[in-house]
PDB file of N, CA and C in Angstrom:
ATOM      1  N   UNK A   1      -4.380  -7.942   5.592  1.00  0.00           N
ATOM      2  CA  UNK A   1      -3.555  -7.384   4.532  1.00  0.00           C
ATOM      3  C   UNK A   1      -2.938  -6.052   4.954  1.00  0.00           C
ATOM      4  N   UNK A   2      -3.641  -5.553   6.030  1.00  0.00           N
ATOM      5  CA  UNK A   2      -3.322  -3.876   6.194  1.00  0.00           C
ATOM      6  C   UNK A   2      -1.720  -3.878   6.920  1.00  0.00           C
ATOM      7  N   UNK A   3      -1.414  -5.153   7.485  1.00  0.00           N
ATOM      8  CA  UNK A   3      -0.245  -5.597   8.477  1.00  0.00           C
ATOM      9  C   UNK A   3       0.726  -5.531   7.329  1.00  0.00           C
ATOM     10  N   UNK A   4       0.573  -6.367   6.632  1.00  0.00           N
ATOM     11  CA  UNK A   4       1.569  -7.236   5.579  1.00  0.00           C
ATOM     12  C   UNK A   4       1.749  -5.996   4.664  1.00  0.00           C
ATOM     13  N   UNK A   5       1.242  -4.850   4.080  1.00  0.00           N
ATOM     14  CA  UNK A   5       1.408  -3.620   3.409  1.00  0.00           C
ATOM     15  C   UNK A   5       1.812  -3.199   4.498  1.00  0.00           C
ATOM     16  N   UNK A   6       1.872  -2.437   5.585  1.00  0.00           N
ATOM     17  CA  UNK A   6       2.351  -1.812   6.576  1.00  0.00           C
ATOM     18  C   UNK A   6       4.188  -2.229   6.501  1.00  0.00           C
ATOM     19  N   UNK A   7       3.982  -3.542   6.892  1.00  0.00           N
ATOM     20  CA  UNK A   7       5.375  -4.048   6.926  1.00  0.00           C
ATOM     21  C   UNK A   7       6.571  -3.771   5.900  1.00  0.00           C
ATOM     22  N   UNK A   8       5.500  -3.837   4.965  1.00  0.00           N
ATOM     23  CA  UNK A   8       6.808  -3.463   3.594  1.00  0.00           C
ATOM     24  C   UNK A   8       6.922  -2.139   3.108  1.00  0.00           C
ATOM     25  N   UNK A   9       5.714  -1.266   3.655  1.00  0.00           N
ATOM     26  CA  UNK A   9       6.377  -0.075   3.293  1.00  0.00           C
ATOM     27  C   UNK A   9       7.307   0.281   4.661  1.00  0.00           C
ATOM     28  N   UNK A  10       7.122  -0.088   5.784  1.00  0.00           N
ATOM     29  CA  UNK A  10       8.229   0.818   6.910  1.00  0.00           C
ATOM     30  C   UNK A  10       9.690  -0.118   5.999  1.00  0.00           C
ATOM     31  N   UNK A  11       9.384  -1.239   5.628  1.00  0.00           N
ATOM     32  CA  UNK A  11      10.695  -1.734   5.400  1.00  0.00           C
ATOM     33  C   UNK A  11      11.333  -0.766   3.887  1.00  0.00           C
ATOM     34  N   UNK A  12      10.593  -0.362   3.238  1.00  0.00           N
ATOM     35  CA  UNK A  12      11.079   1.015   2.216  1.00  0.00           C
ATOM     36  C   UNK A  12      11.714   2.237   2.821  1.00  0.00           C
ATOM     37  N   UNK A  13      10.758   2.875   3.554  1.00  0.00           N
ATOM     38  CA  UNK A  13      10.823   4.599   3.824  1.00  0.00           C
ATOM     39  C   UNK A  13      11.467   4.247   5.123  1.00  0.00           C
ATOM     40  N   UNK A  14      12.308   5.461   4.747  1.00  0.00           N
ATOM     41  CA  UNK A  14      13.399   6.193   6.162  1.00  0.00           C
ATOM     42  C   UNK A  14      12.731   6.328   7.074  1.00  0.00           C
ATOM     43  N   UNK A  15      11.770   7.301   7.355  1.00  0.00           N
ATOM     44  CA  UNK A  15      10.781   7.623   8.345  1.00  0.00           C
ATOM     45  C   UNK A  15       9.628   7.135   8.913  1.00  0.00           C
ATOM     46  N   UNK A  16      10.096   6.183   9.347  1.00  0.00           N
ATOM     47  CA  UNK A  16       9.281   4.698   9.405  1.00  0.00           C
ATOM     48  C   UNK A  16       7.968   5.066  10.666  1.00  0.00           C
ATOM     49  N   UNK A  17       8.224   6.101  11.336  1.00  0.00           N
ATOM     50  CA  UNK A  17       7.058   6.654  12.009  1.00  0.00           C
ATOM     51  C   UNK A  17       6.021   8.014  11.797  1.00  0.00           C
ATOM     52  N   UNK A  18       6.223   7.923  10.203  1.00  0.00           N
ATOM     53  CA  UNK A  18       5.362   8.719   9.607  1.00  0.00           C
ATOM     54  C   UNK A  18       4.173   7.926   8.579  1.00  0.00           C
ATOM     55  N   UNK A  19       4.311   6.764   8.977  1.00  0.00           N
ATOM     56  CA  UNK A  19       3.801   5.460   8.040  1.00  0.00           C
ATOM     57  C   UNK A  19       2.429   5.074   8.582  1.00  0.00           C
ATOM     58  N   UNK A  20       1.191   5.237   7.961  1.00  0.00           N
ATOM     59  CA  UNK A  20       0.021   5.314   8.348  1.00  0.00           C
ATOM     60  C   UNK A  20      -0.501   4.636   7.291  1.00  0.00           C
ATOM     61  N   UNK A  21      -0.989   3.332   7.787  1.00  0.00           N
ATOM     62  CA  UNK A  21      -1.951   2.553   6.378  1.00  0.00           C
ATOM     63  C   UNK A  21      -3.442   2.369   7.652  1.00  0.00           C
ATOM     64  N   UNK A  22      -4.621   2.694   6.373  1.00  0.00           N
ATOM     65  CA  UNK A  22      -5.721   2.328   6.967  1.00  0.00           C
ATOM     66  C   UNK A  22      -6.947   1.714   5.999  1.00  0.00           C
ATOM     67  N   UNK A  23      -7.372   0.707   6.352  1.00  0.00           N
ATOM     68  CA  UNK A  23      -8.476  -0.142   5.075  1.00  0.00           C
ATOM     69  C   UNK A  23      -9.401   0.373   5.731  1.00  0.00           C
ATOM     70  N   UNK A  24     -10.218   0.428   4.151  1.00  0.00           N
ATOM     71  CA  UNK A  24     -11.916   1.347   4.410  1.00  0.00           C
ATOM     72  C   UNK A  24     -12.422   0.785   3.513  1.00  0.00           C
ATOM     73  N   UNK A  25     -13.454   0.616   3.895  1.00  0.00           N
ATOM     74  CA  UNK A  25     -14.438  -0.842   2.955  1.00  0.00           C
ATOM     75  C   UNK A  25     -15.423   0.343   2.016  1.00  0.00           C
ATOM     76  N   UNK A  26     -15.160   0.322   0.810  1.00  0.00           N
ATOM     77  CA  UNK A  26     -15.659   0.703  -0.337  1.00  0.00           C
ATOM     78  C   UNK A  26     -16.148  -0.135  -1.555  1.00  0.00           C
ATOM     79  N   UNK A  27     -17.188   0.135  -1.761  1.00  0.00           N
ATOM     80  CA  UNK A  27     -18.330  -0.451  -2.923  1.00  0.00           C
ATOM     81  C   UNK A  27     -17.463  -2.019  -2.879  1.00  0.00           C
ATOM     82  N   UNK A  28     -17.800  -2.730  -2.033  1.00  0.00           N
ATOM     83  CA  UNK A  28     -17.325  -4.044  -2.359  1.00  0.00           C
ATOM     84  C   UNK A  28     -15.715  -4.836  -2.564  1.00  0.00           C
ATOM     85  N   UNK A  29     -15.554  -3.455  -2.044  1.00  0.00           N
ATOM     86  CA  UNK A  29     -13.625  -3.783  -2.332  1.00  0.00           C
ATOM     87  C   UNK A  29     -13.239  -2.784  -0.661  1.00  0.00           C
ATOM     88  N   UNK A  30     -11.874  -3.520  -0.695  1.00  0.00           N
ATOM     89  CA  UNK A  30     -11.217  -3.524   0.336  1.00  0.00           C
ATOM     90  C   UNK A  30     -10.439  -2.082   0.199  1.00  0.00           C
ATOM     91  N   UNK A  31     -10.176  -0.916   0.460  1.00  0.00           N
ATOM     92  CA  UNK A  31      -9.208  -0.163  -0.360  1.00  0.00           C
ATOM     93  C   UNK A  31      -8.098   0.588   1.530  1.00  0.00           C
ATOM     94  N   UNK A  32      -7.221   0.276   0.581  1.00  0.00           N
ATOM     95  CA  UNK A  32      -5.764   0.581   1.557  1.00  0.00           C
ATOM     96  C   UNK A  32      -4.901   1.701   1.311  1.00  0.00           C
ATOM     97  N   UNK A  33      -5.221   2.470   2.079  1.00  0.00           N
ATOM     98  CA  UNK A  33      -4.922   3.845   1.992  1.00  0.00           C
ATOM     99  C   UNK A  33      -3.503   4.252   2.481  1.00  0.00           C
ATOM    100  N   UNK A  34      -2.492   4.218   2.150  1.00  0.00           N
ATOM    101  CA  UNK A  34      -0.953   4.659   2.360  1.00  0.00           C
ATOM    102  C   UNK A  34      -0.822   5.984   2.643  1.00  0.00           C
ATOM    103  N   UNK A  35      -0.032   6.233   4.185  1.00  0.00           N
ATOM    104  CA  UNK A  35       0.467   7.685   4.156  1.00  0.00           C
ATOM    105  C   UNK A  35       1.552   7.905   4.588  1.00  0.00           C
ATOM    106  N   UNK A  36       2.826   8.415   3.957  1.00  0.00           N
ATOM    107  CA  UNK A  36       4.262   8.612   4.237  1.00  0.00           C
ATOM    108  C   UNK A  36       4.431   9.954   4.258  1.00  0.00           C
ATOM    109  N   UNK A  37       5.873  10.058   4.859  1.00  0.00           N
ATOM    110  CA  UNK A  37       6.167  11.330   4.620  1.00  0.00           C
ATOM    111  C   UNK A  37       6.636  12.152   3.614  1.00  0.00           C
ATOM    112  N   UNK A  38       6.683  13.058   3.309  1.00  0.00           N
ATOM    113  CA  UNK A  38       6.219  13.809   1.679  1.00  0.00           C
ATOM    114  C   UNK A  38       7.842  13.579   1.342  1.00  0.00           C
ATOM    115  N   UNK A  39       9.223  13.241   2.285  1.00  0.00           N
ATOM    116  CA  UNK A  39      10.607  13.188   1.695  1.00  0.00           C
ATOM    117  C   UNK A  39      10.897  11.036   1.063  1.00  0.00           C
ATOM    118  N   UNK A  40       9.250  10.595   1.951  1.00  0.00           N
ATOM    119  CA  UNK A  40       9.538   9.242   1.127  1.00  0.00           C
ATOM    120  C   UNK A  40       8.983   8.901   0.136  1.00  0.00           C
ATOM    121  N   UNK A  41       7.924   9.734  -0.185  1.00  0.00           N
ATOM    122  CA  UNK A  41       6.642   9.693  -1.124  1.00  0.00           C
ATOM    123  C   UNK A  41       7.696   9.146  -2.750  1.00  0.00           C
ATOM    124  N   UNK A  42       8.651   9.205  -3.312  1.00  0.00           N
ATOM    125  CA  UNK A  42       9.164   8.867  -4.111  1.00  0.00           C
ATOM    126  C   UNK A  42       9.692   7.345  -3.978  1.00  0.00           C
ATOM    127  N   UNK A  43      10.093   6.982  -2.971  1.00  0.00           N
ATOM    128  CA  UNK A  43      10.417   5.099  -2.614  1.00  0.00           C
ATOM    129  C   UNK A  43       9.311   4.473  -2.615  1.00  0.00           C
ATOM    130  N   UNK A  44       8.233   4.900  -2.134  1.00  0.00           N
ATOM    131  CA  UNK A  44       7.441   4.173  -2.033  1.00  0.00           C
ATOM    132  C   UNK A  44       6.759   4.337  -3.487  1.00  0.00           C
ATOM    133  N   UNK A  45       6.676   5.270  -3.863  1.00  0.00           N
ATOM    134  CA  UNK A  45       5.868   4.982  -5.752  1.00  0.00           C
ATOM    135  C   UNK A  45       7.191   4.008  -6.436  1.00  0.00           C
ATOM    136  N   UNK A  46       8.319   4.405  -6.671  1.00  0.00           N
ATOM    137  CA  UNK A  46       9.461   3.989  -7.346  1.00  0.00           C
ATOM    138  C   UNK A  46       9.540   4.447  -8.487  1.00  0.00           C
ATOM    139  N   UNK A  47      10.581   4.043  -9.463  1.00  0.00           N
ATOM    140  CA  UNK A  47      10.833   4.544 -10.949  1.00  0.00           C
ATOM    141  C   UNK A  47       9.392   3.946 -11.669  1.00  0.00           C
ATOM    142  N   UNK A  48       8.973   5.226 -12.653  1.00  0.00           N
ATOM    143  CA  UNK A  48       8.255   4.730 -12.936  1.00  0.00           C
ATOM    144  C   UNK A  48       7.117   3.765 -12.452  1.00  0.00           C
ATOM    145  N   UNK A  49       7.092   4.412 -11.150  1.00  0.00           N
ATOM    146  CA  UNK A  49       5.717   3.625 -10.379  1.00  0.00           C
ATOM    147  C   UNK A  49       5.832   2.227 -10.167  1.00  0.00           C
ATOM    148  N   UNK A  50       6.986   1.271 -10.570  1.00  0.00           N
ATOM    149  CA  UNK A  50       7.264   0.330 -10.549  1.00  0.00           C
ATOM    150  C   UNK A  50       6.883  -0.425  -8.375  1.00  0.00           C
ATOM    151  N   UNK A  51       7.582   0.680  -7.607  1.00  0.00           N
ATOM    152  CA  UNK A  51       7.317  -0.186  -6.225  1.00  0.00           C
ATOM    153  C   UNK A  51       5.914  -0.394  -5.866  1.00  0.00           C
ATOM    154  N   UNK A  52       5.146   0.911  -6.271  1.00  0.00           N
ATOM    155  CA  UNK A  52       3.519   0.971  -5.930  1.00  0.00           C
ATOM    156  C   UNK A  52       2.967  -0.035  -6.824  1.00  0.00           C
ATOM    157  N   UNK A  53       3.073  -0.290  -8.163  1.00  0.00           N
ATOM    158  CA  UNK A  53       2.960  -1.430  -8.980  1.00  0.00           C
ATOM    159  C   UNK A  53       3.133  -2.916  -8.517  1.00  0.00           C
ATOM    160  N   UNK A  54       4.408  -3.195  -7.843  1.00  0.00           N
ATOM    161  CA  UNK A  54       4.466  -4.205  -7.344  1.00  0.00           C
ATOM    162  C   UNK A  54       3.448  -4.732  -6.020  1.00  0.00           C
ATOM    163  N   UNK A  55       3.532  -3.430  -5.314  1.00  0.00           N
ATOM    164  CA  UNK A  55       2.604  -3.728  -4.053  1.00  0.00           C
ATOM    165  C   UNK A  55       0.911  -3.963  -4.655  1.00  0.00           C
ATOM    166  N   UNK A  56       0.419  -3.674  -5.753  1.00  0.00           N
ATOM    167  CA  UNK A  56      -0.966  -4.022  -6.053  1.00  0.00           C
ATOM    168  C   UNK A  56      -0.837  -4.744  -6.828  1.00  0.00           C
ATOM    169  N   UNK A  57       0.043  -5.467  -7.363  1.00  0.00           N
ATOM    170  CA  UNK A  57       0.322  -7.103  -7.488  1.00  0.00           C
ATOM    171  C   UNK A  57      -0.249  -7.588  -6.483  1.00  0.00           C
ATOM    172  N   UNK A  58       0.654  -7.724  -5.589  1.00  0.00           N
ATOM    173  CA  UNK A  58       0.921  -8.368  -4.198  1.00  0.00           C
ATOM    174  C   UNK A  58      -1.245  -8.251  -3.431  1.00  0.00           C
ATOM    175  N   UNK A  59      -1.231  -7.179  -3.349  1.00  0.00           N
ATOM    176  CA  UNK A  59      -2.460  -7.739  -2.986  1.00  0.00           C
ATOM    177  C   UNK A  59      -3.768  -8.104  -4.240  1.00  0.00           C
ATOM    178  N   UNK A  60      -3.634  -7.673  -5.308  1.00  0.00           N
ATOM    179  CA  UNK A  60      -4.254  -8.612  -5.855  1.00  0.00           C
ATOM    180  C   UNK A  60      -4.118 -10.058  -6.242  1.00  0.00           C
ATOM    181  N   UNK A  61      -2.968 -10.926  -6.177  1.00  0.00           N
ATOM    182  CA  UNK A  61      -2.940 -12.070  -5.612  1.00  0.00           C
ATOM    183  C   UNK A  61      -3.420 -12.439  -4.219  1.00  0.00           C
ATOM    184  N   UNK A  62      -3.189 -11.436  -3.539  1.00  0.00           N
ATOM    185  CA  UNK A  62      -3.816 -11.801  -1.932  1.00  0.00           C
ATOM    186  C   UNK A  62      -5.463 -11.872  -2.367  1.00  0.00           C
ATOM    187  N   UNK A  63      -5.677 -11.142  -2.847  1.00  0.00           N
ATOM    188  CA  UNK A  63      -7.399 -10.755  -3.037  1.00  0.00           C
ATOM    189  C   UNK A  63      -8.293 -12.248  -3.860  1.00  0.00           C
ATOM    190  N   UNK A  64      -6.908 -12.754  -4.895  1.00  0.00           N
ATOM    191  CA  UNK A  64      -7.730 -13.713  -5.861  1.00  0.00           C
ATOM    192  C   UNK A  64      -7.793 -14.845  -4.567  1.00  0.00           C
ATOM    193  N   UNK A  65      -6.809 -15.431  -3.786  1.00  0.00           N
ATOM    194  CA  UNK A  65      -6.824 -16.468  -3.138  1.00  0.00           C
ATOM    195  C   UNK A  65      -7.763 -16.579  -2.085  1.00  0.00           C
ATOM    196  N   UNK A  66      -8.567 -15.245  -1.551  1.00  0.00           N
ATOM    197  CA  UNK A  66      -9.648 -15.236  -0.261  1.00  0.00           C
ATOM    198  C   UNK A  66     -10.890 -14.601  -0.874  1.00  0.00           C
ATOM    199  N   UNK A  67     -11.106 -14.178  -2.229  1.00  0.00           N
ATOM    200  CA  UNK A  67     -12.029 -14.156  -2.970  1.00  0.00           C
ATOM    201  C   UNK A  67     -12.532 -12.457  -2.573  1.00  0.00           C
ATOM    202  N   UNK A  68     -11.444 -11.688  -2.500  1.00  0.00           N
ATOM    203  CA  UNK A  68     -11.801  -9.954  -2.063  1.00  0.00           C
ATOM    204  C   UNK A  68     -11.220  -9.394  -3.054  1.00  0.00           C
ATOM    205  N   UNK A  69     -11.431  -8.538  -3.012  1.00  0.00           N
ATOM    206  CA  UNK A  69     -10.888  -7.354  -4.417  1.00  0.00           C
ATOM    207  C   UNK A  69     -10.150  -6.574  -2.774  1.00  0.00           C
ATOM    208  N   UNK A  70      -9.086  -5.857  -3.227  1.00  0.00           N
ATOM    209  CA  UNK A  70      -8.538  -4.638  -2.732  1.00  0.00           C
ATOM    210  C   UNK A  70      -8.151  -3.576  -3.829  1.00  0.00           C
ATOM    211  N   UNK A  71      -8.086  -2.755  -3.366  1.00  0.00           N
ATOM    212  CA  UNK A  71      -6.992  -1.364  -3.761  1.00  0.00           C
ATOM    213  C   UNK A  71      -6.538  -0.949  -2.994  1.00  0.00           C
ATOM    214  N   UNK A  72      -5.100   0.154  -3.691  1.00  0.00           N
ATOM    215  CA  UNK A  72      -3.901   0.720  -3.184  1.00  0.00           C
ATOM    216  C   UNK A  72      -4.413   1.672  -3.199  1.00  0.00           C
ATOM    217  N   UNK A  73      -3.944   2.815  -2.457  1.00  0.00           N
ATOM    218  CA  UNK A  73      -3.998   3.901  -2.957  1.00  0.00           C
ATOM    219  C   UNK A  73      -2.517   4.981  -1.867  1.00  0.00           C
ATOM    220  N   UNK A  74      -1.672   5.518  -2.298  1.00  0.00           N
ATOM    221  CA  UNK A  74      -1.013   6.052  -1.610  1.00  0.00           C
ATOM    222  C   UNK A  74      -1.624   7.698  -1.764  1.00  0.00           C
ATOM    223  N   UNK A  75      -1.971   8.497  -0.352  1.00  0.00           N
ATOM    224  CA  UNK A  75      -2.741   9.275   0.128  1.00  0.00           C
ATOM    225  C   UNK A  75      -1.187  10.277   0.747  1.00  0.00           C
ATOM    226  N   UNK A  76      -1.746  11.865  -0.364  1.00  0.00           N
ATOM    227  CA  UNK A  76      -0.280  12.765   0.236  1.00  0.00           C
ATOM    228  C   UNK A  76      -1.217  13.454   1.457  1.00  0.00           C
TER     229      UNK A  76
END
């Protein structure tokens, strides 16, 4: 999952080599830690939190189909 989040945020933010995702296994859940640069930090949340919203859709459907819990978390 850490690939497939990786992918879609460089495909958001300008500064596509300031883009640092890393999974760290917490209390039973998967959690995916986002780090951009502080001029993309607004694309990647979106209006109203709507893009970061969509992306923990996205892996909680990933999570129901292989039987894992994840979380998002975008990290300034």
């Amino acid at each position: 999952m850490r690939e497939t989040i990786e992918m879609i945020v460089k495909a958001i933010v300008d500064d596509t080599e300031a883009v640092d995702v890393r999974e760290v296994e917490q209390k039973g859940a998967l959690l995916i830690e986002v780090r951009v640069a502080e001029a993309d930090m607004g694309k990647v949340i979106g209006r109203q939190g709507r893009t970061v919203r969509a992306l923990r859709s996205l892996l909680h459907a990933a999570g129901v189909k292989q039987n894992r819990r994840y979380t998002l978390e975008i990290v300034e």
